[in-house]
Every structure is written in structure tokens, then in C-alpha cells.
Protein backbone atom coordinates (compact mmCIF):
# COMPACT_ATOMS: atom_id res chain seq x y z
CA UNK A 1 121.61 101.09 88.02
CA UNK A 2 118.06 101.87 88.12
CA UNK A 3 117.07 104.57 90.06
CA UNK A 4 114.72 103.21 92.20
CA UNK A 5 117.32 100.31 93.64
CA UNK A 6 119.79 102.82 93.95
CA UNK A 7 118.93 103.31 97.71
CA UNK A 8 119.78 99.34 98.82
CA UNK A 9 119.85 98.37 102.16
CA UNK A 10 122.71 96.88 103.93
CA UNK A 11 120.84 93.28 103.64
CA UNK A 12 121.36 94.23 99.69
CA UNK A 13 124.83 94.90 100.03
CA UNK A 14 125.72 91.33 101.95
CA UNK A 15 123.32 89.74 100.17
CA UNK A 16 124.95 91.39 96.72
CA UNK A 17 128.41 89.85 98.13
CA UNK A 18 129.68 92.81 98.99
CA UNK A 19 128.44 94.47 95.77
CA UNK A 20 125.67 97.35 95.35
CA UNK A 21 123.61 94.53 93.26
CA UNK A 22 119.81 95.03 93.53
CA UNK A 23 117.94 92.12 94.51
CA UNK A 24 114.80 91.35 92.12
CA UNK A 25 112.36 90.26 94.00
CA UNK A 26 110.11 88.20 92.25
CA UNK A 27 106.35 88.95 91.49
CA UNK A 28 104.05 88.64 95.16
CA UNK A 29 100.36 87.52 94.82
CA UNK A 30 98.31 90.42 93.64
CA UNK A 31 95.36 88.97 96.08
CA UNK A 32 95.80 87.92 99.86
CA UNK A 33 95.83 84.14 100.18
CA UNK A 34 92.77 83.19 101.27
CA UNK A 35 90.61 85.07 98.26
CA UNK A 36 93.09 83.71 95.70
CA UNK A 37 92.00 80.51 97.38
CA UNK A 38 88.35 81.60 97.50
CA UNK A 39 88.33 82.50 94.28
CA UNK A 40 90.01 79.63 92.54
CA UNK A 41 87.25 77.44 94.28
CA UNK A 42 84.28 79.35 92.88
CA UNK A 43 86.46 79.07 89.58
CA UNK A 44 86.22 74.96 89.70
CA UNK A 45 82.29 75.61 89.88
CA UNK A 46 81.95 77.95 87.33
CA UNK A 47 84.10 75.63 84.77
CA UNK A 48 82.26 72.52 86.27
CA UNK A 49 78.55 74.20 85.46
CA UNK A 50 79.43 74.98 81.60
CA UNK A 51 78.27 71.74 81.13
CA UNK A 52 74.96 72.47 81.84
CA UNK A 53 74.31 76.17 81.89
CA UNK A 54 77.16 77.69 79.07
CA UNK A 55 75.88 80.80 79.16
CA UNK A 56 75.42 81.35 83.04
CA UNK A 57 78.97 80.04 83.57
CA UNK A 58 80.50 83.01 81.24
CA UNK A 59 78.37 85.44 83.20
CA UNK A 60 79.73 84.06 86.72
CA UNK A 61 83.43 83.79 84.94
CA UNK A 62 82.71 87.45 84.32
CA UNK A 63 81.15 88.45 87.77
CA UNK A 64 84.67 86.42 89.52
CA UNK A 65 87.41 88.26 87.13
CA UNK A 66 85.78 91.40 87.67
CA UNK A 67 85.54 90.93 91.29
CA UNK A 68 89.70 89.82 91.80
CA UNK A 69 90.08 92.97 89.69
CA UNK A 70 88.01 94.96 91.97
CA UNK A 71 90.20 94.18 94.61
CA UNK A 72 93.97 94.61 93.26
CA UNK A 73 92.48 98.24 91.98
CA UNK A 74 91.21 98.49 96.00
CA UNK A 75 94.30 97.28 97.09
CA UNK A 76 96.33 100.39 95.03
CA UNK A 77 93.82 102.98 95.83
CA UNK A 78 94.54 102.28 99.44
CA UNK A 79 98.56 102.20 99.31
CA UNK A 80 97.86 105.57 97.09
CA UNK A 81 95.85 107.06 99.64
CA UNK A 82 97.96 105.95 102.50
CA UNK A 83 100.76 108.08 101.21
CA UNK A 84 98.44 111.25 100.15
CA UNK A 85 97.73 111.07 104.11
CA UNK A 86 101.29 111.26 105.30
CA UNK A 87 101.65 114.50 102.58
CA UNK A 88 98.10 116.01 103.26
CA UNK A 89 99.10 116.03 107.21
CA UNK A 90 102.80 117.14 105.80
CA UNK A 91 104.63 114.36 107.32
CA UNK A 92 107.86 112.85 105.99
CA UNK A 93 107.28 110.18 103.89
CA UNK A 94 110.85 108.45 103.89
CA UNK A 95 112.55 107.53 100.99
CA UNK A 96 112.40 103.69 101.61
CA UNK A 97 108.61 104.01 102.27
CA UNK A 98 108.58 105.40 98.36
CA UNK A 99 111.02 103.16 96.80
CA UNK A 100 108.80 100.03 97.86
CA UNK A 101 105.74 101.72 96.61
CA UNK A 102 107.53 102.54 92.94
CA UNK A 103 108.79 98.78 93.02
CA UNK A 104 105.46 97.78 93.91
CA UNK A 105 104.01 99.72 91.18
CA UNK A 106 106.76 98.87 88.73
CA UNK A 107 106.32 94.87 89.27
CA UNK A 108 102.76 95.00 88.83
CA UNK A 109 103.16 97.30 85.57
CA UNK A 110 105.35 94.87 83.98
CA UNK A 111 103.08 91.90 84.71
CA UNK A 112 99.91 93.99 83.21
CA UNK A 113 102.28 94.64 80.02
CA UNK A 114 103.24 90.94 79.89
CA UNK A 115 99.78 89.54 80.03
């Protein structure tokens, strides 16, 4: 069993029938909703306007990845420094509170390897 699903939950267990069976849960969104949604708008004019302006519409495909990028490495940096706080002010960061964080880091590692 991998180390980091060794801790399951009792939901795990039932959900496992009765077996320690680690639940994969599958790949979240990398962006809130509502960006994704933003941003896959301004995507539709960007591929729209190659038509008539090729060049501008690489630099705005540019300016969007960059920006959805910006924000996943914002997103990290903040769960990151979220749990530096709890250490810095020497509280107990529980081991559940950790697990999630390496699964959360794991997931996203295996879909920047895939890509």
C-alpha cells in the first residue's frame, strides 16, 4: 500500500467493503470554476481573432496560459505557506491535514508528467 493512503478513514474502510482499499480520487480542477469558465471564454476570442490578427492572437494565447499558470503556482504557494504557518507558530499539523496535501501534490505531479 502506498504510504500516503495508509492512514484511511473509516469512510475508506466501508467504502473499501470492509477492506483497507484506498479510494483514488480522481483529478479536481486545477482552477476554481468560474476562471476556468472565464478563461475558456477569452479562449473562444483569442481562437476567433486569428483570423484577422495571427500574430496578436498567439500573444493573447500566451498572456491567458501564462495567466491560468500563474494561478495554480498561487494556488500551491498558498497551501505551502499555510502549513509553514502552523510549524513557524509550532502548532500540530495533523497527519490527515498532510496526507491531503501529499495527495494533492502527488495528483497534480502525475498530471504535469502526463502532459
Amino acid at each position: 500500500m502506498n504510504p500516503v493512503d495508509e492512514h484511511l478513514s473509516t469512510a475508506d474502510f466501508v467504502a473499501g467493503g470492509g477492506q483497507n482499499v484506498a479510494r483514488e480520487e480522481g483529478p479536481g480542477p486545477l482552477l476554481p470554476g468560474d476562471l476556468a469558465e472565464e478563461l475558456r471564454r477569452h479562449w473562444d476570442g483569442v481562437q476567433t481573432g486569428f483570423v484577422d490578427e495571427p500574430r496578436r492572437a498567439v500573444e493573447q494565447a500566451d498572456e491567458l496560459v501564462a495567466r491560468a499558470m500563474k494561478h495554480i503556482a498561487e494556488s500551491f504557494a498558498n497551501e505551502r505557506r499555510n502549513l509553514e504557518q502552523q510549524w513557524d507558530r509550532g502548532d500540530e499539523v495533523n497527519t490527515e491535514d498532510l496526507r491531503q496535501a501529499l495527495r494533492k501534490y502527488r495528483t497534480f505531479f502525475q498530471r504535469l508528467l502526463s502532459i
